[in-house]
C-alpha atoms as a PDB file:
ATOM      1  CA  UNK A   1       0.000   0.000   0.000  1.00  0.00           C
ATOM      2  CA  UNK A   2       1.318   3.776  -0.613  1.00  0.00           C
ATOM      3  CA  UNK A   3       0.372   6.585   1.161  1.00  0.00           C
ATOM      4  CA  UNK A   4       1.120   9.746  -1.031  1.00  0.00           C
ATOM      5  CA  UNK A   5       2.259  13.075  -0.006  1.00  0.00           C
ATOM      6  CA  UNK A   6       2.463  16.121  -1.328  1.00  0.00           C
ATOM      7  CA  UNK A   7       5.906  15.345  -2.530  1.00  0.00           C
ATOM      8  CA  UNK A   8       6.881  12.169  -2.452  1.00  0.00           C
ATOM      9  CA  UNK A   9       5.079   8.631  -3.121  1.00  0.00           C
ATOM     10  CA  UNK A  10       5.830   7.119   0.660  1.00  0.00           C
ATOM     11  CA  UNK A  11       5.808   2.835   0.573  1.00  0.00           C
ATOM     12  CA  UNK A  12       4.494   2.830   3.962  1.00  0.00           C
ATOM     13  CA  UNK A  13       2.151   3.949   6.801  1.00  0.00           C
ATOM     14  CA  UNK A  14       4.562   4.565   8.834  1.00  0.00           C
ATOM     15  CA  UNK A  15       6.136   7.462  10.275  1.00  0.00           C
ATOM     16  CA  UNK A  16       9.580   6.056  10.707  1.00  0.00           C
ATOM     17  CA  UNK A  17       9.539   5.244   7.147  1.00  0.00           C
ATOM     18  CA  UNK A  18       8.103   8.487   5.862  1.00  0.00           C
ATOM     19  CA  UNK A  19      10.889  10.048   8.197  1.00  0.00           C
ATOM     20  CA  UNK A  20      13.533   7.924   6.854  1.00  0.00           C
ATOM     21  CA  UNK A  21      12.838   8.489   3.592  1.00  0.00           C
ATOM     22  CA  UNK A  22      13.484  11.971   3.551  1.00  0.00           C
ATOM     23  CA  UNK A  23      17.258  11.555   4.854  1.00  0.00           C
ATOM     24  CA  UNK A  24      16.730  13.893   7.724  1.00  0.00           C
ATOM     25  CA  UNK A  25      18.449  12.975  10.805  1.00  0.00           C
ATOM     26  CA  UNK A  26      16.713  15.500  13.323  1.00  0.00           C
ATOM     27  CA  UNK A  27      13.780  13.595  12.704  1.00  0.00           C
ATOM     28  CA  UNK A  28      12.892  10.285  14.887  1.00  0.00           C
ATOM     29  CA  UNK A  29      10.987   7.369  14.206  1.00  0.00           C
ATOM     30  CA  UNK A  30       8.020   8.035  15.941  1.00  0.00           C
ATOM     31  CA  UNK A  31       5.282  10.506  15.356  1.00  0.00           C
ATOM     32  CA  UNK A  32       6.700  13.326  17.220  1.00  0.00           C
ATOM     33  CA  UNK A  33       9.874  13.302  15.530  1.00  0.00           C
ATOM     34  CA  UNK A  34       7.984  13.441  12.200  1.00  0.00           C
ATOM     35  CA  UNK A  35       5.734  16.016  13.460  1.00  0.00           C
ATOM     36  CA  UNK A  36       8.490  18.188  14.731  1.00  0.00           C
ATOM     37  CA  UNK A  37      10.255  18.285  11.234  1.00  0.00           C
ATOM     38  CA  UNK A  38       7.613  17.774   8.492  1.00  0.00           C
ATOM     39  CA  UNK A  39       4.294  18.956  10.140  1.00  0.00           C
ATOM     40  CA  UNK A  40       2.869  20.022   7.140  1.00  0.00           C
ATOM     41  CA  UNK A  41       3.485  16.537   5.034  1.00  0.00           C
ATOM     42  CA  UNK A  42       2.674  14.742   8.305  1.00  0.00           C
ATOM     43  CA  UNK A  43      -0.392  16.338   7.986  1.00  0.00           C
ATOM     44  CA  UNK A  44      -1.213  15.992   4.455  1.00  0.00           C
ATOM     45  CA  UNK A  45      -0.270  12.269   4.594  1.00  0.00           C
ATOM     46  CA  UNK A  46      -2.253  11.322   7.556  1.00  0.00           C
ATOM     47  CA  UNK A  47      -5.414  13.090   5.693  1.00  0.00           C
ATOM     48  CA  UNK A  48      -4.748  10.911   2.754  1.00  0.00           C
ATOM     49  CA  UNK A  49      -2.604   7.814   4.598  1.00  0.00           C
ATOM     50  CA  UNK A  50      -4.366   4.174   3.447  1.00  0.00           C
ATOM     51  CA  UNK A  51      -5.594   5.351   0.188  1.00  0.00           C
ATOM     52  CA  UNK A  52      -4.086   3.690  -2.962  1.00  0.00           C
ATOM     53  CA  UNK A  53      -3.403   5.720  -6.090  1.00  0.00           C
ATOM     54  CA  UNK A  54      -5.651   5.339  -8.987  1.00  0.00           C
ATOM     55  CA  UNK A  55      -3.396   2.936 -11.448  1.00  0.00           C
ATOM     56  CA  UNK A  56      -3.138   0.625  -8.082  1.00  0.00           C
ATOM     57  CA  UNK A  57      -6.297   0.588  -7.078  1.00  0.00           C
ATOM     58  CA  UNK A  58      -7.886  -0.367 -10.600  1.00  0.00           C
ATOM     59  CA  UNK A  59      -5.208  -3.170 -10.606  1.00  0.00           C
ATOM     60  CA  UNK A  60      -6.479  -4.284  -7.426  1.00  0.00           C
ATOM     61  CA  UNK A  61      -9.800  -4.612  -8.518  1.00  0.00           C
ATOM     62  CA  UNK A  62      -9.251  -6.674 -12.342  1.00  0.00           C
ATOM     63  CA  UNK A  63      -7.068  -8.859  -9.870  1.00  0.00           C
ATOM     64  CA  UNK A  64     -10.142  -9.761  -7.825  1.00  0.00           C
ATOM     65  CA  UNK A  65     -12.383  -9.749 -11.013  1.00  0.00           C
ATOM     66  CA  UNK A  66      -9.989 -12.079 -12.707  1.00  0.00           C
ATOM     67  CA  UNK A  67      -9.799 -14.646  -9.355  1.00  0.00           C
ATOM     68  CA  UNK A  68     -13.804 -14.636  -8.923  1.00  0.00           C
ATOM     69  CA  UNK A  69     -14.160 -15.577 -12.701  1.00  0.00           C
ATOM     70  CA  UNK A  70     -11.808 -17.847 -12.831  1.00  0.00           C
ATOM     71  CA  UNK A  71     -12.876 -19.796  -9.985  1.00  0.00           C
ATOM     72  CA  UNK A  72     -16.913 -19.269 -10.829  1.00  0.00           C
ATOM     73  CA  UNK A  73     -15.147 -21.390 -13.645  1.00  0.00           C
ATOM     74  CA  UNK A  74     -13.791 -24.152 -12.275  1.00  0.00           C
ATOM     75  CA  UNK A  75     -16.882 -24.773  -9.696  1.00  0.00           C
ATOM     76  CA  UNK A  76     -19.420 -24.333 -12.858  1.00  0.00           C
ATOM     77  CA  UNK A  77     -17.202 -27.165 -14.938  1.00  0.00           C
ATOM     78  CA  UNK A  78     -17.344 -29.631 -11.633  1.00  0.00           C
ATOM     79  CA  UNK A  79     -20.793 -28.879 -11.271  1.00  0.00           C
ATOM     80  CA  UNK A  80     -21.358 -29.772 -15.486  1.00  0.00           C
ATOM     81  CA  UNK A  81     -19.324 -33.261 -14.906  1.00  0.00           C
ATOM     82  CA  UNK A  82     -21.118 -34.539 -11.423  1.00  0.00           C
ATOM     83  CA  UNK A  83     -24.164 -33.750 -13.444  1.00  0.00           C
ATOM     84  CA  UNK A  84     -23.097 -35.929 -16.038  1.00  0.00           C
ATOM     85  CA  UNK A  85     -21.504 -38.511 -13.807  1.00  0.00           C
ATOM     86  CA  UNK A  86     -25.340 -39.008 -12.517  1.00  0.00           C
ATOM     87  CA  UNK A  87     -27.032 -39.697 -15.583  1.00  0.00           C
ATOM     88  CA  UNK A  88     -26.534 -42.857 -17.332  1.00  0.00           C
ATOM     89  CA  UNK A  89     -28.347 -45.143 -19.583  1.00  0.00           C
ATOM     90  CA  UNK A  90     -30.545 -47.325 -17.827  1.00  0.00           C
ATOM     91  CA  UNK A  91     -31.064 -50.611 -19.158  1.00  0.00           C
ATOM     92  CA  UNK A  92     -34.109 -53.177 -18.502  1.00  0.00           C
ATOM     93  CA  UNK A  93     -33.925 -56.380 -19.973  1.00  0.00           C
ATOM     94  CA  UNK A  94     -37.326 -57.636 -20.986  1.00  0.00           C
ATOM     95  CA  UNK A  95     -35.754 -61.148 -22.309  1.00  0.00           C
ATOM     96  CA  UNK A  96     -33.333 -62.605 -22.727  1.00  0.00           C
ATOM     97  CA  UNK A  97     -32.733 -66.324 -24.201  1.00  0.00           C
ATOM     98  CA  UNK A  98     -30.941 -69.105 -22.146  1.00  0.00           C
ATOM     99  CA  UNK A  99     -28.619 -69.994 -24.906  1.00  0.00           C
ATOM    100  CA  UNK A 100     -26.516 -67.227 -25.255  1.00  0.00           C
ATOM    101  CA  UNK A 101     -22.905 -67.846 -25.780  1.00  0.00           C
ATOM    102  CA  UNK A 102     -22.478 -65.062 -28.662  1.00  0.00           C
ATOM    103  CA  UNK A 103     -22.370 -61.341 -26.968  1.00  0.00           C
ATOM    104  CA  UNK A 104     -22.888 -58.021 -28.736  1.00  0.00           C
ATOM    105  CA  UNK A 105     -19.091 -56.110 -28.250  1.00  0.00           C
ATOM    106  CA  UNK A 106     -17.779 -53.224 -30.031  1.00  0.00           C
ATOM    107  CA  UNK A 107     -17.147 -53.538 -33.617  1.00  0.00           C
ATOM    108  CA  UNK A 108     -19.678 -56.639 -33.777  1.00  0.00           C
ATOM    109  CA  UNK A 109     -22.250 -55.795 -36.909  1.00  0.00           C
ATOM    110  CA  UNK A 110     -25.995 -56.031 -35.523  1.00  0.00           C
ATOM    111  CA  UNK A 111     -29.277 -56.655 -36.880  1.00  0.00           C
ATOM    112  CA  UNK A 112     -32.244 -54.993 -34.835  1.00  0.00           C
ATOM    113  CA  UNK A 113     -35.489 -53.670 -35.125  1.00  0.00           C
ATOM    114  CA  UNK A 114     -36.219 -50.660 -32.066  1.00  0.00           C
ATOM    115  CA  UNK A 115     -38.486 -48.286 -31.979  1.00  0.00           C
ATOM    116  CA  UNK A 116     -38.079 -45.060 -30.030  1.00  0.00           C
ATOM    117  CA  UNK A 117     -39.884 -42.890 -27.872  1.00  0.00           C
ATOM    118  CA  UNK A 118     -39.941 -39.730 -26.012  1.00  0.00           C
ATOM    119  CA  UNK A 119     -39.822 -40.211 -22.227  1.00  0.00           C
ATOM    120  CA  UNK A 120     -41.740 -36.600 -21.967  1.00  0.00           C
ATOM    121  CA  UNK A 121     -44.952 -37.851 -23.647  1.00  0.00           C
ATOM    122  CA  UNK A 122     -44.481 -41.200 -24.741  1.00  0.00           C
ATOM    123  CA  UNK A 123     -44.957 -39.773 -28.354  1.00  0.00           C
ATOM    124  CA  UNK A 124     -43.016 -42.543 -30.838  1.00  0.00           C
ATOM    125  CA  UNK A 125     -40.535 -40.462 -33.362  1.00  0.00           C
ATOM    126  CA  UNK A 126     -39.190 -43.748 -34.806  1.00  0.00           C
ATOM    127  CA  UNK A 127     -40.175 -47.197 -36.163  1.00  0.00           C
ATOM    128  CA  UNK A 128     -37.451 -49.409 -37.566  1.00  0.00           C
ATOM    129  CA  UNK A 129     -40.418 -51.696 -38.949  1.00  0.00           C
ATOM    130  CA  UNK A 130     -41.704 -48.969 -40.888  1.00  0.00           C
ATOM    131  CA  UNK A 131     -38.671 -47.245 -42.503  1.00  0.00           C
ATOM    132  CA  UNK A 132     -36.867 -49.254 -45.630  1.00  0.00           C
ATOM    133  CA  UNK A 133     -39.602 -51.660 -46.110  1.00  0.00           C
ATOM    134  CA  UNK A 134     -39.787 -53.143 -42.922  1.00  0.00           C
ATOM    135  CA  UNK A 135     -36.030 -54.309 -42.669  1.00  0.00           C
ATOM    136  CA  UNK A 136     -33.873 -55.071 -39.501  1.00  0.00           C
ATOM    137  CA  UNK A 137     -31.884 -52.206 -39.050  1.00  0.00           C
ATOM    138  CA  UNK A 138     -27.645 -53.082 -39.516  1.00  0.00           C
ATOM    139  CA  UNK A 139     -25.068 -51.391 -38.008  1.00  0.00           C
ATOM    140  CA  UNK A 140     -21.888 -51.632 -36.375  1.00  0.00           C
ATOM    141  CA  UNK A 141     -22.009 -51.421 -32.560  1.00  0.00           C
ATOM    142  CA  UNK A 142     -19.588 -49.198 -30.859  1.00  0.00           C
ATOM    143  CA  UNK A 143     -18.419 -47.116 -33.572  1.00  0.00           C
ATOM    144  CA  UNK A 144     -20.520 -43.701 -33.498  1.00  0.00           C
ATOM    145  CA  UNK A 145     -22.982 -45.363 -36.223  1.00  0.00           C
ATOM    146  CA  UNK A 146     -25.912 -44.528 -33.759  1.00  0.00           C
ATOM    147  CA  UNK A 147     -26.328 -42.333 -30.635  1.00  0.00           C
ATOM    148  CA  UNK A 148     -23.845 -42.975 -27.684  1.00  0.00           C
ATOM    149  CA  UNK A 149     -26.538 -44.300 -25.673  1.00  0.00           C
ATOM    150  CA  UNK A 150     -27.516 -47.290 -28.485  1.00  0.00           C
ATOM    151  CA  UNK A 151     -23.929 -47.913 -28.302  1.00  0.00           C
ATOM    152  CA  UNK A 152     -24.107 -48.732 -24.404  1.00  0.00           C
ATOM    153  CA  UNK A 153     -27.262 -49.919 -24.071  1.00  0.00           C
ATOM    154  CA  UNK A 154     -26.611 -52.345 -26.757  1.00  0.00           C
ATOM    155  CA  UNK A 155     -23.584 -53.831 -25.470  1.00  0.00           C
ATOM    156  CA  UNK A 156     -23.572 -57.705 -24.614  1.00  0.00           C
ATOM    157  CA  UNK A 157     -26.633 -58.130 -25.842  1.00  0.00           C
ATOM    158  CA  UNK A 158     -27.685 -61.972 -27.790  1.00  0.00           C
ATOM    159  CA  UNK A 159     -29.712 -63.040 -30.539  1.00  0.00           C
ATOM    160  CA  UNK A 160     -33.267 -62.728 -29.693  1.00  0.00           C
ATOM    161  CA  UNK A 161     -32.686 -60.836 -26.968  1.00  0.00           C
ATOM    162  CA  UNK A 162     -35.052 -57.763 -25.910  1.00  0.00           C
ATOM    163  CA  UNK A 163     -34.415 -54.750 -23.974  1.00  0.00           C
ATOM    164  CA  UNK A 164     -35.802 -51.367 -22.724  1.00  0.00           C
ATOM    165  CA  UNK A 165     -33.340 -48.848 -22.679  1.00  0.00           C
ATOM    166  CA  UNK A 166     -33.427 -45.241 -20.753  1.00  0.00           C
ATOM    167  CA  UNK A 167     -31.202 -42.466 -22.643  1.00  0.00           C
ATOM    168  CA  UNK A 168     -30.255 -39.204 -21.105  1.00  0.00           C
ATOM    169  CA  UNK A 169     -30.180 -36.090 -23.347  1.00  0.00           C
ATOM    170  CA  UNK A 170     -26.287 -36.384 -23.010  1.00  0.00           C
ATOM    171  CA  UNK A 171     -25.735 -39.838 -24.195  1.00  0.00           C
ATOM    172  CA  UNK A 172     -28.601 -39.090 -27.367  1.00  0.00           C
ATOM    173  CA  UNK A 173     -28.643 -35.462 -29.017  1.00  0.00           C
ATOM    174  CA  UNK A 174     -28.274 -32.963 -26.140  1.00  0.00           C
ATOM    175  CA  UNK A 175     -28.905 -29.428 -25.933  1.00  0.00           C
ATOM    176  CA  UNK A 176     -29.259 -29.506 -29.848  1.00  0.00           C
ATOM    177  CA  UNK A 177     -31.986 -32.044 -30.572  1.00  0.00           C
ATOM    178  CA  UNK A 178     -32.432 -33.519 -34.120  1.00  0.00           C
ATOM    179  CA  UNK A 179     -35.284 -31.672 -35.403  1.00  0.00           C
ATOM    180  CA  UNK A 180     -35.463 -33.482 -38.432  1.00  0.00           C
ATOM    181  CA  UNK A 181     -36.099 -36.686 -36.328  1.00  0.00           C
ATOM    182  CA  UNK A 182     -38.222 -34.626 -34.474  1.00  0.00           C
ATOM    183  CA  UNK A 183     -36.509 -34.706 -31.085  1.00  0.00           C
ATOM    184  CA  UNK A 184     -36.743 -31.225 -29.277  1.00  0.00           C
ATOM    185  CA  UNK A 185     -33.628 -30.339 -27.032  1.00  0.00           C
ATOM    186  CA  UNK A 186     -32.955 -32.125 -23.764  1.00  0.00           C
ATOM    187  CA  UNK A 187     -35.029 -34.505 -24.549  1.00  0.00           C
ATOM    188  CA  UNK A 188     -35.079 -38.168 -22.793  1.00  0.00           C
ATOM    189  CA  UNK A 189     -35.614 -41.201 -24.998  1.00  0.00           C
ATOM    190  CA  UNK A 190     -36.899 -44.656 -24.655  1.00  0.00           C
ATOM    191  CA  UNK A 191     -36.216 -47.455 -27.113  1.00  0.00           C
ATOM    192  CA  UNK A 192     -37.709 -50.566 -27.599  1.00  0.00           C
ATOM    193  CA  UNK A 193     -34.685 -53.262 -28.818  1.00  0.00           C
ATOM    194  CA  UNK A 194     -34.960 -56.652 -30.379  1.00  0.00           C
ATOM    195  CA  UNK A 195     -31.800 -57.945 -31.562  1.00  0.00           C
ATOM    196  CA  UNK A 196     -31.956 -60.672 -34.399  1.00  0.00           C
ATOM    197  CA  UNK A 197     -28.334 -61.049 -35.301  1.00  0.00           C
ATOM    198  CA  UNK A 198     -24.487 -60.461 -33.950  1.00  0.00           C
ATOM    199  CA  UNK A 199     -21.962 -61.034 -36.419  1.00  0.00           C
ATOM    200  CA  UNK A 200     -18.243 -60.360 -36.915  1.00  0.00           C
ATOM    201  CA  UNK A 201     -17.742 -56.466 -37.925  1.00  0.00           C
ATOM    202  CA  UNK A 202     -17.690 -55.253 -41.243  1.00  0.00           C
ATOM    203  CA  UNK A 203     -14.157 -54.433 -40.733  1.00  0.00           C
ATOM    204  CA  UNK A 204     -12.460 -57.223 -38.398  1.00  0.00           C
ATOM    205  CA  UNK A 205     -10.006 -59.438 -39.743  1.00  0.00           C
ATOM    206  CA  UNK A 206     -11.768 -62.293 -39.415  1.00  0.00           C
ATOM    207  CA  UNK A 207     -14.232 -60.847 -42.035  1.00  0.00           C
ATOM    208  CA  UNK A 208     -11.468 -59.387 -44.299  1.00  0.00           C
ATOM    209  CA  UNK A 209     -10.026 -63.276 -44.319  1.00  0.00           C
ATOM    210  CA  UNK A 210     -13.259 -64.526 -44.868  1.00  0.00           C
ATOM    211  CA  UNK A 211     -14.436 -61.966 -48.147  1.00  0.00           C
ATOM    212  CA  UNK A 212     -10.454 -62.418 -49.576  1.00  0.00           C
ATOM    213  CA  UNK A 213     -11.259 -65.546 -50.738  1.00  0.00           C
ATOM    214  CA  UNK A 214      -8.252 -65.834 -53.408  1.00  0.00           C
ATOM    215  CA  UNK A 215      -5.852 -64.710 -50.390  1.00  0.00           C
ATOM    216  CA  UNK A 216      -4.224 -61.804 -52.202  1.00  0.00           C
ATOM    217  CA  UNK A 217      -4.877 -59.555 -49.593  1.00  0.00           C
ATOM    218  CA  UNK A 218      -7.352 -57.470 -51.473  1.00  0.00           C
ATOM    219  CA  UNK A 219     -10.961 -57.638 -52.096  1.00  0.00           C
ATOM    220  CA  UNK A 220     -12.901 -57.445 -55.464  1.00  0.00           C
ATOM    221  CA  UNK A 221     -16.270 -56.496 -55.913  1.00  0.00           C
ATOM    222  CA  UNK A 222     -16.731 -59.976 -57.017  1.00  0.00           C
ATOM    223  CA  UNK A 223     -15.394 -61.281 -53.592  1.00  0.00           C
ATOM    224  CA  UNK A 224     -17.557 -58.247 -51.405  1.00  0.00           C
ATOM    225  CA  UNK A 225     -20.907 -58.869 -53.790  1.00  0.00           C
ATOM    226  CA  UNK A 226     -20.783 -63.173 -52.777  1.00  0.00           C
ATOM    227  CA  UNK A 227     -20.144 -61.866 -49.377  1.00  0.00           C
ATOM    228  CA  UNK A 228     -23.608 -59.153 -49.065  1.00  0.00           C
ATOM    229  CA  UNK A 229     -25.451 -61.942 -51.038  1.00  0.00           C
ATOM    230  CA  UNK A 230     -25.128 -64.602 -48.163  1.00  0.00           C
ATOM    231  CA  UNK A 231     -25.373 -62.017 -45.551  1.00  0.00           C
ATOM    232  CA  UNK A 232     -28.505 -60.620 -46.755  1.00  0.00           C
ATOM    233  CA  UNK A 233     -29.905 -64.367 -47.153  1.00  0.00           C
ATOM    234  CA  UNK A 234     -29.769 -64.177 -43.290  1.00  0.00           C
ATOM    235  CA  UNK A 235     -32.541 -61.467 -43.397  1.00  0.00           C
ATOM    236  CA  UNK A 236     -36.233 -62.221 -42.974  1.00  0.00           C
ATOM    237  CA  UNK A 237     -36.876 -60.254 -45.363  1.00  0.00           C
ATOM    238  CA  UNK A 238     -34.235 -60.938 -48.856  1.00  0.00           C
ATOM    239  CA  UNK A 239     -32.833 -58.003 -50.730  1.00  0.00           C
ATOM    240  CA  UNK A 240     -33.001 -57.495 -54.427  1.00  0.00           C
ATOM    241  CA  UNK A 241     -30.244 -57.778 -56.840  1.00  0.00           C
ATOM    242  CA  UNK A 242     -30.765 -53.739 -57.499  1.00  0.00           C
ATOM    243  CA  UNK A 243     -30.429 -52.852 -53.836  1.00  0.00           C
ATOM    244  CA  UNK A 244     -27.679 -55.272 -53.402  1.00  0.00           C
ATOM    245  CA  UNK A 245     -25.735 -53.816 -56.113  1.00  0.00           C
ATOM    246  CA  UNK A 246     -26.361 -50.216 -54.584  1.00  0.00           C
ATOM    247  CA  UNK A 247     -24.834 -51.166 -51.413  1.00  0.00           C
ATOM    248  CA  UNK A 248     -21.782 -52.796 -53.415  1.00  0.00           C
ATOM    249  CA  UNK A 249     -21.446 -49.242 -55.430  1.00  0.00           C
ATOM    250  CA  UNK A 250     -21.485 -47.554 -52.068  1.00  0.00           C
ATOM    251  CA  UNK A 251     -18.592 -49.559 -50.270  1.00  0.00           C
ATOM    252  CA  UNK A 252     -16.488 -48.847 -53.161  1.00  0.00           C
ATOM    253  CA  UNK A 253     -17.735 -45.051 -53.409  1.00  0.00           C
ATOM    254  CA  UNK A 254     -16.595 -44.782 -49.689  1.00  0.00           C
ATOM    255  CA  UNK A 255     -13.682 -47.431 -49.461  1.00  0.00           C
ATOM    256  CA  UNK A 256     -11.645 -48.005 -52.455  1.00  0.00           C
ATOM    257  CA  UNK A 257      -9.849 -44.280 -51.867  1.00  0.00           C
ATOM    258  CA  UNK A 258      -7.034 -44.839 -54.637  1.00  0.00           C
ATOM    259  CA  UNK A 259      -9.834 -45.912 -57.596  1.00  0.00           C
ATOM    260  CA  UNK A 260      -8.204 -49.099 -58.190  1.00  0.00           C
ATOM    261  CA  UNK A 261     -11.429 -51.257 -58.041  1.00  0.00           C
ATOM    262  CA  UNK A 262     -10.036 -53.228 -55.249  1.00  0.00           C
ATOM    263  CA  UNK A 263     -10.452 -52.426 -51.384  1.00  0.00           C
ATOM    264  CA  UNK A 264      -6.614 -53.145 -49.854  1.00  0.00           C
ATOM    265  CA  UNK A 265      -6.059 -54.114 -46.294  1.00  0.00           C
ATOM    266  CA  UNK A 266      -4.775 -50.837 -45.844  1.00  0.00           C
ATOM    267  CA  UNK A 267      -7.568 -48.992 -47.082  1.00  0.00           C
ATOM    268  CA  UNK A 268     -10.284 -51.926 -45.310  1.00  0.00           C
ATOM    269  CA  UNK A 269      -8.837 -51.682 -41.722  1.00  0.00           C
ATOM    270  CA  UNK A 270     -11.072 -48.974 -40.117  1.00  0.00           C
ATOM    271  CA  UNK A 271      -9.592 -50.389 -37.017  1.00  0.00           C
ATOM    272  CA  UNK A 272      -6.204 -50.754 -37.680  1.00  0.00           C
ATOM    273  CA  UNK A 273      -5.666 -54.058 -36.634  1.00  0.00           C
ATOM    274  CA  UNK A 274      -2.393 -55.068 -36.702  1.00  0.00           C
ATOM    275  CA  UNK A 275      -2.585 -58.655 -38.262  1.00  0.00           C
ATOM    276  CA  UNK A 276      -3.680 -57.206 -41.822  1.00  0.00           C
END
């Protein structure tokens, strides 16, 4: 703190200092002494003693604006993460069979039909058995291909298994919604799950071995279109040759990356698994 004078800038409140300070040795440090020499300054700086200068005192004050945002901060941010620490994705199994030795895990490809509700109203805003002609929905589990919460609840599920799954706004499509699904912001969902099929992921080696059927490390559309043909067999409800082509043009649209007309290893392993 400095206590100005008339004269001098003094660093501190007391009167020894302000007597030392101006080098005169008839003065003593205590009051008197100052008061006998300087009685004037004495004076002046007793009127004004404790008050900081303007520059200093706005300093003062963006220091103490600076430490109350910063730690408004920090308690706002632990307040966001216990909030999301509480929610979760509750998960109710409705049933389940007794011979179930193959598990749902991440990268697994699934077959499911689920239909999805919001936990405000109970208003449905999607039915898997009334989008693309009635068809199982596939998708790989695990990998961002649906909602977070699909990706949990979903996990270790078997074939012919059914569940009832709870999802938070944070684990489905937050503040934002999806208002062309028609799911306002914040909002809870339910879904309704019945998985038909778990198979080995689009993009795990054993697939890869399994499509490269000619073992040069490469697949041809030849190789991938035997492979969709057997795999949509497995459907209750059989593709056409027109769609099946379309998916074939669409995995080399999004795969084969240097135009080749093969899909390499390289180019294959989403994963990057390290025996390919």
């Amino acid at each position: 703190m400095t206590i100005v004078s008339s004269d001098y800038d003094i660093p501190s409140e007391s009167y020894f200092v302000f007597c030392q300070f101006q080098k005169d040795n008839a003065c003593h440090a205590s009051e008197l002494g100052c008061r006998r020499c300087h009685p004037a300054r004495v004076t002046r700086v007793r009127e004004r003693g404790g008050h900081l200068g303007p520059t200093l005192g706005i300093m003062h004050f963006l220091f103490r604006l600076i430490i109350f945002f910063y730690l408004w901060g920090i308690f706002t941010a632990q307040g966001q993460k216990a909030e999301e620490s509480i929610e979760e994705v509750k998960i109710e199994v409705l049933h389940r069979p007794e011979n179930c030795s193959n598990t749902s895990k991440k990268g697994d490809l699934l077959n499911a039909h689920y239909d999805g509700f919001l936990a405000k109203d109970g208003s449905k805003f999607y039915c898997s058995r009334t989008e693309n002609e009635g068809h199982p929905k596939w998708f790989v589990l695990g990998v961002g291909q649906v909602i977070k919460g699909l990706d949990i609840g979903m996990t270790d599920m078997c074939p012919g298994e059914k569940r009832k799954l709870i999802i938070p706004p944070s684990f489905a499509y937050g503040k934002e919604g999806y208002a062309e699904g028609k799911i306002p912001p914040d909002a809870t969902l339910i879904f309704e799950i019945e998985l038909y099929a778990v198979t080995k992921g689009p993009r795990s080696t054993e697939t890869f071995k399994q499509i490269d059927t000619d073992n040069d490390r490469q697949l041809s559309k030849t190789e991938i279109s035997h492979y969709l043909k057997k795999e949509f067999e497995k459907d209750e409800k059989p593709r056409d040759k027109s769609y099946q082509n379309a998916v074939l043009e669409d995995i080399f649209k999004k795969n084969d990356h240097d135009g080749d007309g093969f899909i390499s290893s390289k180019e294959y392993n989403v994963y990057q698994h390290d025996e390919l």
